[in-house]
Protein backbone atom coordinates (compact mmCIF):
# COMPACT_ATOMS: atom_id res chain seq x y z
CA UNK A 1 2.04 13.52 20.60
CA UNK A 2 1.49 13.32 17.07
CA UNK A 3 3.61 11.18 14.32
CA UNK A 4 4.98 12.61 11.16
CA UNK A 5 5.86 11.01 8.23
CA UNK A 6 7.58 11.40 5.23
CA UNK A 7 6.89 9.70 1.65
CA UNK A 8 8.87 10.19 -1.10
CA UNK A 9 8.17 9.13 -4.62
CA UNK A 10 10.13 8.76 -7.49
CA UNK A 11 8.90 9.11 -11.12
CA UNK A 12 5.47 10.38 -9.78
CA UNK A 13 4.81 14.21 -10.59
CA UNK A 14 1.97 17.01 -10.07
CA UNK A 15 0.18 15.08 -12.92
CA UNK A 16 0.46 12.11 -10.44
CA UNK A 17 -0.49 13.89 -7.60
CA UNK A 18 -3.65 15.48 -8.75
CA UNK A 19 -4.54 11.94 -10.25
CA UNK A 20 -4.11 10.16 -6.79
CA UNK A 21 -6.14 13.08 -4.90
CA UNK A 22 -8.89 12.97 -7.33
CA UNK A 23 -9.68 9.57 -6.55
CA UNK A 24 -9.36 10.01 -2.87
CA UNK A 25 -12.06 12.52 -3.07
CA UNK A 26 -9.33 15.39 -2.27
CA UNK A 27 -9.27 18.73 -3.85
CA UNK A 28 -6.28 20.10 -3.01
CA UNK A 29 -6.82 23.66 -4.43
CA UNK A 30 -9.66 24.28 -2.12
CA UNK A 31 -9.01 21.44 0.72
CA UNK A 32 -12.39 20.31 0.42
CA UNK A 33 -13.05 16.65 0.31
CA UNK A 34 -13.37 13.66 2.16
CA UNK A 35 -10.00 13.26 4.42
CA UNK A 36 -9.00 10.78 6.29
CA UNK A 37 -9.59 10.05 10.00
CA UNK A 38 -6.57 11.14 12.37
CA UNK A 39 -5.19 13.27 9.39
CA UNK A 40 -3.87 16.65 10.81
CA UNK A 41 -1.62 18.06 8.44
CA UNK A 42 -0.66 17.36 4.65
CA UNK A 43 1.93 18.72 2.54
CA UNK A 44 3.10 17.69 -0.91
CA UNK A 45 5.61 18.93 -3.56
CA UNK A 46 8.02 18.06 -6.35
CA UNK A 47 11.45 17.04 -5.35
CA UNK A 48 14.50 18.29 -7.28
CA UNK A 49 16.09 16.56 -9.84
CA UNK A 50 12.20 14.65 -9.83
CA UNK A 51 9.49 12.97 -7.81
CA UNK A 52 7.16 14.01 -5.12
CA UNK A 53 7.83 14.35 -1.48
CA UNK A 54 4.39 13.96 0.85
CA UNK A 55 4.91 15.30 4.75
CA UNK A 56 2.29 14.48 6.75
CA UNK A 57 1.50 14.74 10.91
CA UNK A 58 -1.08 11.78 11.99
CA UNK A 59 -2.97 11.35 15.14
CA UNK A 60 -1.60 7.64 15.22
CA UNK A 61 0.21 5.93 12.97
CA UNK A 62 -2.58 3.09 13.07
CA UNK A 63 -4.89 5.79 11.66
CA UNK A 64 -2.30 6.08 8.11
CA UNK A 65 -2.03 2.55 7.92
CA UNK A 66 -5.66 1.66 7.81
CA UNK A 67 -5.59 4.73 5.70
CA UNK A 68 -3.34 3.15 3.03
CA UNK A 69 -4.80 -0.02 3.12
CA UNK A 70 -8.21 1.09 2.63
CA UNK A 71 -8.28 3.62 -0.18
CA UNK A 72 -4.59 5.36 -0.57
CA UNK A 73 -3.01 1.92 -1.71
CA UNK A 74 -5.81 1.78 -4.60
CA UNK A 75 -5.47 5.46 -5.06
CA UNK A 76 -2.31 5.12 -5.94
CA UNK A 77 -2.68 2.71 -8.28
CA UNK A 78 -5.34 4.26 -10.29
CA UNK A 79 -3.82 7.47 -9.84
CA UNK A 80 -0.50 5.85 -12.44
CA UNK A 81 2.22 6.31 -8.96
CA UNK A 82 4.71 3.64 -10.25
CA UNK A 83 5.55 1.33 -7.38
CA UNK A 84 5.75 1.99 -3.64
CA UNK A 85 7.39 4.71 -1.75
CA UNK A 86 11.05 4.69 -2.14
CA UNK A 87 11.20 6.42 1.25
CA UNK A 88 8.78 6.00 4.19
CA UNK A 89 9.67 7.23 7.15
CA UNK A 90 8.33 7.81 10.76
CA UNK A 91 9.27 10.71 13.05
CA UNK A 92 8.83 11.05 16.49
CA UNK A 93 7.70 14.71 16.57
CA UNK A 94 8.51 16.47 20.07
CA UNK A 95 6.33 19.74 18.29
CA UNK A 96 3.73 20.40 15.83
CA UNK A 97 1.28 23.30 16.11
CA UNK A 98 -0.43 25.36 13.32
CA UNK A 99 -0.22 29.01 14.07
CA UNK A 100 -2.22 30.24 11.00
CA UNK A 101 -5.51 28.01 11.97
């Protein structure tokens, strides 16, 4: 079964977010670009009271981590995200499935 994870940001906003995505090579109006391998599903939005909340469902969480050290670390840095995560966390899914596609 798949892993999902949840990131949470604080101080990083839409500005941010487009930033980061841009130099990943992500455009996430369309969903064209180049995404990463064992990617399924990726959702982002602003959390209240600020930040940015990021849920994604991986093939294997080996597949995010080479992801992050490879290009979303530097991404992330270019991009002007202040700092790490303040919340990474792993969940065990039991479901996932994608109805619309």
């Amino acid at each position: 079964m798949a892993d999902g994870l949840i990131l949470e940001f604080d101080g990083l906003d839409a500005e941010t977010y487009r930033r980061v995505n841009e130099r990943l090579g992500i455009d996430m109006v369309s969903g064209e670009g180049d995404w990463p391998a064992g990617l399924i599903s990726h959702t982002g939005g602003a959390k209240a009271g600020g930040g940015w909340v990021v849920f994604e469902v991986w093939s294997s969480r080996a597949e995010q981590e080479r992801f992050m050290e490879e290009r979303l670390g530097q991404a992330l840095k270019e991009g002007g995200a202040e700092g790490p995560p303040s919340r990474l966390e792993w969940l065990d899914l039991s479901a996932h499935h994608n109805p619309g596609g």
